[in-house]
C-alpha atoms as a PDB file:
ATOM      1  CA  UNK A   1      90.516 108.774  70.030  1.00  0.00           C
ATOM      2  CA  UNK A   2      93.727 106.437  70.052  1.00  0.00           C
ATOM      3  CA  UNK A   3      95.873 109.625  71.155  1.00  0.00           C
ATOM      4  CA  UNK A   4      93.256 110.205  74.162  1.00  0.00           C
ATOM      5  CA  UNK A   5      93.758 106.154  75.340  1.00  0.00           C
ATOM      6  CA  UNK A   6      97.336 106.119  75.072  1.00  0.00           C
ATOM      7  CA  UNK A   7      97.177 109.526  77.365  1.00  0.00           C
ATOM      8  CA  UNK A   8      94.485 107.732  79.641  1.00  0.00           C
ATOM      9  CA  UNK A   9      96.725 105.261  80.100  1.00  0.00           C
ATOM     10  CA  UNK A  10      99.950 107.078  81.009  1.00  0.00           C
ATOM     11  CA  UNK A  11      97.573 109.261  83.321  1.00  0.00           C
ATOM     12  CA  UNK A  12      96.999 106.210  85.415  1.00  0.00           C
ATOM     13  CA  UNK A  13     100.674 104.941  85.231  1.00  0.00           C
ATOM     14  CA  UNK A  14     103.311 106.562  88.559  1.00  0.00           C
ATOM     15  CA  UNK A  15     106.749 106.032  89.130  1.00  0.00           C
ATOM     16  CA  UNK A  16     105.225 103.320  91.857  1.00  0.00           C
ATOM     17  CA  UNK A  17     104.257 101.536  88.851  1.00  0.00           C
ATOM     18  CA  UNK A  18     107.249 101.437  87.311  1.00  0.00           C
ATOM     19  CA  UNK A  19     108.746 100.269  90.557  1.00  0.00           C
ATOM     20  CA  UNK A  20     105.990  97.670  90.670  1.00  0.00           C
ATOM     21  CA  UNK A  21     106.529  96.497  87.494  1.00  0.00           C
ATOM     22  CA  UNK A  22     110.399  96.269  87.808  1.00  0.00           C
ATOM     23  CA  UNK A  23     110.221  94.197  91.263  1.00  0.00           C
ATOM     24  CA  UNK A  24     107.697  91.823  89.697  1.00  0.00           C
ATOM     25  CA  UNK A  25     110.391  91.128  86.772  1.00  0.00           C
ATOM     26  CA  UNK A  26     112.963  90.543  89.218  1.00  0.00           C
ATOM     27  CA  UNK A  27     111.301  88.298  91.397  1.00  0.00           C
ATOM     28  CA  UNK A  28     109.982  86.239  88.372  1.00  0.00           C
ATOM     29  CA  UNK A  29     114.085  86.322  87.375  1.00  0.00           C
ATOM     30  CA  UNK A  30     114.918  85.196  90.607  1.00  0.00           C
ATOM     31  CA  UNK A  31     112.310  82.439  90.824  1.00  0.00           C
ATOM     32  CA  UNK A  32     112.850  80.464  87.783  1.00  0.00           C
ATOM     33  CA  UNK A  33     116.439  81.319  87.478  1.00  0.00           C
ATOM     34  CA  UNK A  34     117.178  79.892  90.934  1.00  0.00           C
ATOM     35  CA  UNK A  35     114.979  76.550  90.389  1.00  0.00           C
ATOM     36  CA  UNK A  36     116.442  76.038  87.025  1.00  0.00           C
ATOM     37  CA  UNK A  37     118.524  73.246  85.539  1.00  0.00           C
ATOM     38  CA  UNK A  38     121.838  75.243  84.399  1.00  0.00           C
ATOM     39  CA  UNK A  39     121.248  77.113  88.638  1.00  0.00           C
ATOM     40  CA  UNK A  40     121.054  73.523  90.176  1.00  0.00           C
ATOM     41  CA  UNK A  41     123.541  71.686  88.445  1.00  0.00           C
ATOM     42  CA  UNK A  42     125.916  74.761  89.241  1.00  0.00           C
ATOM     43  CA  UNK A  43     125.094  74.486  93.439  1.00  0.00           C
ATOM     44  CA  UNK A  44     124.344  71.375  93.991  1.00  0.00           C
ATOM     45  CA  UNK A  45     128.174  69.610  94.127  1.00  0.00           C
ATOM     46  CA  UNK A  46     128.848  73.259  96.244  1.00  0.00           C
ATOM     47  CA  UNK A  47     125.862  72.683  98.836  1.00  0.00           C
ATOM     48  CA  UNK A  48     126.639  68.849  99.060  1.00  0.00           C
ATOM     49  CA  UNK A  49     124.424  67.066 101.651  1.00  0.00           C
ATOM     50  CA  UNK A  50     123.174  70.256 102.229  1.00  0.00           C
ATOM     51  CA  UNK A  51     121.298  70.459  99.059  1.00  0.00           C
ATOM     52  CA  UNK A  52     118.270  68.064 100.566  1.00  0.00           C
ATOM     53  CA  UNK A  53     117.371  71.594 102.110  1.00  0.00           C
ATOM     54  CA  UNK A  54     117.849  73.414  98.998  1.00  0.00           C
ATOM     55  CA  UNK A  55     113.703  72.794  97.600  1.00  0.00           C
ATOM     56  CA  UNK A  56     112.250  73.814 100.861  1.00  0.00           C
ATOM     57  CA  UNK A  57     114.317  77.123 101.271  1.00  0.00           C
ATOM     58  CA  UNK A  58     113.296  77.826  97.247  1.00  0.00           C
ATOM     59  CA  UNK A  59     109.618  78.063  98.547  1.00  0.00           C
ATOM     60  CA  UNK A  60     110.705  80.149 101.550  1.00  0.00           C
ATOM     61  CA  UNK A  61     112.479  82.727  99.695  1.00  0.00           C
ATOM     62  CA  UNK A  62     109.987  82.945  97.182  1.00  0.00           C
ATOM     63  CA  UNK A  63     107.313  83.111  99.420  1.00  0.00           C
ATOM     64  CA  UNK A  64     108.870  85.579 101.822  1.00  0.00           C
ATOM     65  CA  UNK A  65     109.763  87.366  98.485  1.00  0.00           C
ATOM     66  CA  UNK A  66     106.263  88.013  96.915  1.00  0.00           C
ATOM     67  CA  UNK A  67     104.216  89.035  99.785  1.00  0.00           C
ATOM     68  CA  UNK A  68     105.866  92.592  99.936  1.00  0.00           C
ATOM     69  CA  UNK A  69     105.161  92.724  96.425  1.00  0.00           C
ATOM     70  CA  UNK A  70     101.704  92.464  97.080  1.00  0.00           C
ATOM     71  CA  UNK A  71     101.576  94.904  99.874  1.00  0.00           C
ATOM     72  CA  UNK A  72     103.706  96.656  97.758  1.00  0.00           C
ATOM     73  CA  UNK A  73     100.828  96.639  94.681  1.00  0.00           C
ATOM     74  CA  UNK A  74      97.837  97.430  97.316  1.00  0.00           C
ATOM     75  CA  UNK A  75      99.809 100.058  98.606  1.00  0.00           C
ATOM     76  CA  UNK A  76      99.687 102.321  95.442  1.00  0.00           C
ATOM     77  CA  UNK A  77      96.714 104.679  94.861  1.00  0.00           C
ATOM     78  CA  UNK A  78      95.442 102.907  91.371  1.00  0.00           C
ATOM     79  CA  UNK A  79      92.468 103.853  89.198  1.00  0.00           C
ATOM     80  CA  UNK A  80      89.974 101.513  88.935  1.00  0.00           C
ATOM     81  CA  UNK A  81      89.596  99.856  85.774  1.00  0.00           C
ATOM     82  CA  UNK A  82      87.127  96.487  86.377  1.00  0.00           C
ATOM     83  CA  UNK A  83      84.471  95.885  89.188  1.00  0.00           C
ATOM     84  CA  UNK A  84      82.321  92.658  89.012  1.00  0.00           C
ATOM     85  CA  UNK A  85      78.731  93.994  88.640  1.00  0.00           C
ATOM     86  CA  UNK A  86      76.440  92.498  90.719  1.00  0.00           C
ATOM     87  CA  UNK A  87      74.783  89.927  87.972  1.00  0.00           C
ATOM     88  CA  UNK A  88      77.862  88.668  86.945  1.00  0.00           C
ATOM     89  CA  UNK A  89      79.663  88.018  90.276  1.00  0.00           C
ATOM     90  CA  UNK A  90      78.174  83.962  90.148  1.00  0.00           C
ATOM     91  CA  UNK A  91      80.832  84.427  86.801  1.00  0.00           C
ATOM     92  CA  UNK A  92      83.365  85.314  89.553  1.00  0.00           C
ATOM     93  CA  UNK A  93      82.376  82.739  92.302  1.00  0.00           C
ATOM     94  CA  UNK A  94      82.151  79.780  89.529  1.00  0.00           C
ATOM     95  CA  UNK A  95      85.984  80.972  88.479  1.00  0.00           C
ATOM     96  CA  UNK A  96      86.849  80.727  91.671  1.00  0.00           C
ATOM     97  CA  UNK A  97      85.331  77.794  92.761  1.00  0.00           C
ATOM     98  CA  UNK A  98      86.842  76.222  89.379  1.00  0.00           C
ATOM     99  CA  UNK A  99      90.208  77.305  90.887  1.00  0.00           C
ATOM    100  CA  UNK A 100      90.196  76.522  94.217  1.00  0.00           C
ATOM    101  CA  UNK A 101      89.231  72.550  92.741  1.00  0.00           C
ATOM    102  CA  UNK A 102      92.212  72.543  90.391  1.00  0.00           C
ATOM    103  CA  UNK A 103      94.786  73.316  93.334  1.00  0.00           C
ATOM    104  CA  UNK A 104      93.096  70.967  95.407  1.00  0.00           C
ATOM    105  CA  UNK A 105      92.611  67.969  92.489  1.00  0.00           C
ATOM    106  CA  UNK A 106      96.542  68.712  91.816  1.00  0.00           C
ATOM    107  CA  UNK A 107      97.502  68.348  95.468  1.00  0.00           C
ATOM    108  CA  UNK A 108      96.006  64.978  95.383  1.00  0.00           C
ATOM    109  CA  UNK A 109      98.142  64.005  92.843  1.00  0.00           C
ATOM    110  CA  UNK A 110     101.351  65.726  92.861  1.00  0.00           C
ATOM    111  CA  UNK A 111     104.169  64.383  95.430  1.00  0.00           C
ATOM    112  CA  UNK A 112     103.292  67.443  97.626  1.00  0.00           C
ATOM    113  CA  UNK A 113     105.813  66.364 100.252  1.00  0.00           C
ATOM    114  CA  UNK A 114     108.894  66.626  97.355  1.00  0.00           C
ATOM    115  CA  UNK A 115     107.085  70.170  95.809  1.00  0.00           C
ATOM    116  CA  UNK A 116     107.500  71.280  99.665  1.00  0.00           C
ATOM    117  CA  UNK A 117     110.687  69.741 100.132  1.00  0.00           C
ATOM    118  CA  UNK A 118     109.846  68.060 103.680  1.00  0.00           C
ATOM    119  CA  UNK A 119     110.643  64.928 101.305  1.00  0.00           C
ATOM    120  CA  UNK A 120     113.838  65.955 100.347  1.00  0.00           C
ATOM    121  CA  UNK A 121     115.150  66.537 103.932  1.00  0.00           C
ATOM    122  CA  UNK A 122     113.542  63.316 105.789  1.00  0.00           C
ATOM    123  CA  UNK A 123     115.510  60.764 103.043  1.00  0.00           C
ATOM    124  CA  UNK A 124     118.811  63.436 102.044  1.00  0.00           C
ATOM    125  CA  UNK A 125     118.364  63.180  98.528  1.00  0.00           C
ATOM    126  CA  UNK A 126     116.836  64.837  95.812  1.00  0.00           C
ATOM    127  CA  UNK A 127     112.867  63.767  94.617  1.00  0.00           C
ATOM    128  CA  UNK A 128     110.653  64.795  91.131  1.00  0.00           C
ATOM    129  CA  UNK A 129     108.197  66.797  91.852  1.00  0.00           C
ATOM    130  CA  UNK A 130     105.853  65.230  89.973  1.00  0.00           C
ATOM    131  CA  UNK A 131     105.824  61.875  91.658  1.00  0.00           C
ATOM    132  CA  UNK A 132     106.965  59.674  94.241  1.00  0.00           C
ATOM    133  CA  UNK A 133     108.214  57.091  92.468  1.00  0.00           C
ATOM    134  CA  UNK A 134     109.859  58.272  89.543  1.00  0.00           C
ATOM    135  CA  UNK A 135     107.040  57.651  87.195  1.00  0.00           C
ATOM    136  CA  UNK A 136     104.649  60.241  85.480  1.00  0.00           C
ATOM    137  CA  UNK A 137     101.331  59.876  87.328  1.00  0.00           C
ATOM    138  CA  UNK A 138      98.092  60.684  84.833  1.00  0.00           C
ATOM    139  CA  UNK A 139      95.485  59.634  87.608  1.00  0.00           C
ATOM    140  CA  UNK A 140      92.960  62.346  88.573  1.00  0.00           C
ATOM    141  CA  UNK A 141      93.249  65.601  86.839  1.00  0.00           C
ATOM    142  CA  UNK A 142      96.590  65.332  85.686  1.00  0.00           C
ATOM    143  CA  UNK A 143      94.483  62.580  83.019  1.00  0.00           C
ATOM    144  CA  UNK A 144      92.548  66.043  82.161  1.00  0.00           C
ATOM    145  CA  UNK A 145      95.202  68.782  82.052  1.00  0.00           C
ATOM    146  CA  UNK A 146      98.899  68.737  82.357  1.00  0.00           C
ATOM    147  CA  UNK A 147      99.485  71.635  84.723  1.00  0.00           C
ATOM    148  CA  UNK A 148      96.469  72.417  86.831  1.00  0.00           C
ATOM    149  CA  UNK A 149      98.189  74.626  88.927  1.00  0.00           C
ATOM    150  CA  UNK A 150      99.313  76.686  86.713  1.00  0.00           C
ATOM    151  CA  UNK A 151      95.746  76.964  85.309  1.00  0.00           C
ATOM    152  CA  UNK A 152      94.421  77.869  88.483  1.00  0.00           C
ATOM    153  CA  UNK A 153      96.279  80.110  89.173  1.00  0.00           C
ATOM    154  CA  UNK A 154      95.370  82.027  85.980  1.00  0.00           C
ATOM    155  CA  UNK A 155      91.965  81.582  86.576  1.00  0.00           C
ATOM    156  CA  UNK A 156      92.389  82.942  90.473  1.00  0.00           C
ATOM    157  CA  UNK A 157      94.107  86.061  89.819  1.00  0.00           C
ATOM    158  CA  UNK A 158      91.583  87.136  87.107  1.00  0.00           C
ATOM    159  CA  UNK A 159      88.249  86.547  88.967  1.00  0.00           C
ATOM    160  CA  UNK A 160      89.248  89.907  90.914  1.00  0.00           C
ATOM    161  CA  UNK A 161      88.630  93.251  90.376  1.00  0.00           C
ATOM    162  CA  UNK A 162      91.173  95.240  88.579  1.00  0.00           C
ATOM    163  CA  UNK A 163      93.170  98.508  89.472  1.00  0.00           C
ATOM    164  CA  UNK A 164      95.931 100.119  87.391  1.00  0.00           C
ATOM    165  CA  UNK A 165      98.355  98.145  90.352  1.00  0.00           C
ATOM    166  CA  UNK A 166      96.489  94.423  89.758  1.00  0.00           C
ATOM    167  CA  UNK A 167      96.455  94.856  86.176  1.00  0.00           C
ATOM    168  CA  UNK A 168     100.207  95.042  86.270  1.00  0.00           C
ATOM    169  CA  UNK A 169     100.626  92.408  88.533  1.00  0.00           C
ATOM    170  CA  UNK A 170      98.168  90.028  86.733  1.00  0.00           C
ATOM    171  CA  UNK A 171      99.391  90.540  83.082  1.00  0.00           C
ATOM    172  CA  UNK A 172     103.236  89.954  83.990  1.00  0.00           C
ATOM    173  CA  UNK A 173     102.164  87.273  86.123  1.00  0.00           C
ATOM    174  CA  UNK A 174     100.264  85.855  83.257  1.00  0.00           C
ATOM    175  CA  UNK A 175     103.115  86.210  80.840  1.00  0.00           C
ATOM    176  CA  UNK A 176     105.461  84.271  83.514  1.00  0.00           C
ATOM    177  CA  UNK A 177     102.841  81.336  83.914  1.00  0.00           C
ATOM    178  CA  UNK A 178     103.243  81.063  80.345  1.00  0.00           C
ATOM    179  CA  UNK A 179     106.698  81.218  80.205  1.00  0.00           C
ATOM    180  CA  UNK A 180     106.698  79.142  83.438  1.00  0.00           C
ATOM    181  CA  UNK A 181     104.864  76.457  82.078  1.00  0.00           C
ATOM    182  CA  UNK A 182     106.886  75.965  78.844  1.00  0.00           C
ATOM    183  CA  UNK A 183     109.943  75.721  80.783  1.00  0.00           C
ATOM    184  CA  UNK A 184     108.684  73.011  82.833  1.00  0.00           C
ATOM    185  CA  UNK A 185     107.721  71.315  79.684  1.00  0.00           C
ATOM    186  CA  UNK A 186     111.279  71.086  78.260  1.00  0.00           C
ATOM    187  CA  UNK A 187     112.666  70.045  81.831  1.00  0.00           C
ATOM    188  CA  UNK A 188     109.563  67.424  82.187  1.00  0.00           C
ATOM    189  CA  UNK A 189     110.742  66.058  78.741  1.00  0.00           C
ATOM    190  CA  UNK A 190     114.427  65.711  79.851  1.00  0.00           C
ATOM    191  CA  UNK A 191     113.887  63.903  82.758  1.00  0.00           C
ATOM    192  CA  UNK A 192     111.233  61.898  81.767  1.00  0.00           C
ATOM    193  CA  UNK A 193     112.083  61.801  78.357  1.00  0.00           C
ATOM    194  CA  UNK A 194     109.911  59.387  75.373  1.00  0.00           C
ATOM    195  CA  UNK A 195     107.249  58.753  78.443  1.00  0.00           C
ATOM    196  CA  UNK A 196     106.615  62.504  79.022  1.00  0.00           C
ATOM    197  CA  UNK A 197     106.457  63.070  75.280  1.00  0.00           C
ATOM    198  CA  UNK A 198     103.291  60.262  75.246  1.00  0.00           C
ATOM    199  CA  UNK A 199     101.824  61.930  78.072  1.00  0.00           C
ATOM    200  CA  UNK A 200     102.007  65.683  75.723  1.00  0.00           C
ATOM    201  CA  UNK A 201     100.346  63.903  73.003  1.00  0.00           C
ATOM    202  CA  UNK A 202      97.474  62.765  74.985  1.00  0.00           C
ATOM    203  CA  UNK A 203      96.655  65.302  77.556  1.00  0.00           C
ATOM    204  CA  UNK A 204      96.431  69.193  77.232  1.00  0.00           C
ATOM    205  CA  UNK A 205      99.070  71.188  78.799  1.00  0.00           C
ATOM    206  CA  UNK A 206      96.619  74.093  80.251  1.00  0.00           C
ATOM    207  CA  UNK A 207      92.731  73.414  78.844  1.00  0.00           C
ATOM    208  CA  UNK A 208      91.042  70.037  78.786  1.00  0.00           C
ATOM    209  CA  UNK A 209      91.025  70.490  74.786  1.00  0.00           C
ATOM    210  CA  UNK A 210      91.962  66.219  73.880  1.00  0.00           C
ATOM    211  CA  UNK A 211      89.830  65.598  77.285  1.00  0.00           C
ATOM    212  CA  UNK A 212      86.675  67.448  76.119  1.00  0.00           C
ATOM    213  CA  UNK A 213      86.850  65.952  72.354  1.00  0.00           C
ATOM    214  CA  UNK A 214      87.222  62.523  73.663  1.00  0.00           C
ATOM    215  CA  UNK A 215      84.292  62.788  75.547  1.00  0.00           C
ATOM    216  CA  UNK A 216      82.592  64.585  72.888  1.00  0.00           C
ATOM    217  CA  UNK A 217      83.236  61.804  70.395  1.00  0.00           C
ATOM    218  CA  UNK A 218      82.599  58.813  72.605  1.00  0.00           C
END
């Protein structure tokens, strides 16, 4: 029975697979690589004043980047693998309703005009992301979870229906969130420092786990 699954599951695999799979590890490379500490320390003195522009050409190219990937993915002839029967697709809308209300909660309370970079380029200096004054801001659903984003975003690429091609995509994407996320948690603590180690302590990095037992308890 194991022997048959594992040849199922090379059945559904074709080089365009592979391919997929080793364009989604480069672009993941490429997109925390070329936001990272060691990356902007190196090109920042080199860009100079022209590093203000640096933020909002980050979300270009990585934009511009991952939309041929997903053309790319719906491109290949996959074998379906999950469709949302009918009495379960309120299960689907609820995730996705979920999701769509964590990206909006966090753009209320992120800096979106530094995460953009339109910031960056109207004063000609460098911003946190995370707020526009410096400080950590725990209003709103950043007092719930630490990175709702990232949450929704899990959440949105799981309420679809699944293919051999969106499997791929999702799991390595999934892997990368996590990944993501931690790595935002060590630079978070270095710029931030004692006051983003509170924050940790007191809200959840991904579920509402402290949020729900305070409630629960009070």
């Amino acid at each position: 029975m194991k022997a048959k699954s594992i040849s199922y599951f090379y059945a559904m695999i074709s080089t365009q697979h592979i391919l997929l799979c080793i364009f989604l590890l480069l672009w993941c490379f490429f997109h925390s690589s070329l936001i990272s500490n060691q990356f902007i320390s190196y090109i920042k003195p080199k860009l100079g004043r022209q590093f203000r522009t640096y933020r909002i050409l980050y979300n270009l190219f990585s934009l511009i980047t991952f939309l041929p990937l997903i053309w790319y993915s719906n491109s290949i002839k996959s074998e379906v693998i999950f469709i949302w029967p009918g009495n379960f697709m309120i299960v689907r809308v609820l995730i996705l309703l979920f999701s769509f209300y964590l990206f909006f909660a966090g753009s209320r309370t992120y800096d979106l005009s530094s995460f953009l970079g339109f910031r960056q380029i109207q004063q000609k200096e460098h911003h946190k992301t995370i707020s526009d004054d410096g400080n950590i801001n725990t209003s709103g659903i950043l007092g719930v979870i630490r990175h709702p984003w990232y949450t929704a975003t899990f959440l949105f690429i799981w309420a679809g229906n699944l293919n051999t091609s969106s499997l791929i995509v999702n799991v390595i994407l999934s892997i990368y969130l996590v990944i993501g996320c931690l790595l935002e948690e060590k630079k978070l603590v270095l710029e931030y420092g004692e006051q983003y180690r509170i924050y940790q302590k007191n809200v959840s990095i991904l579920f509402p786990w402290k949020w729900l037992k305070t409630k629960l308890k009070g």
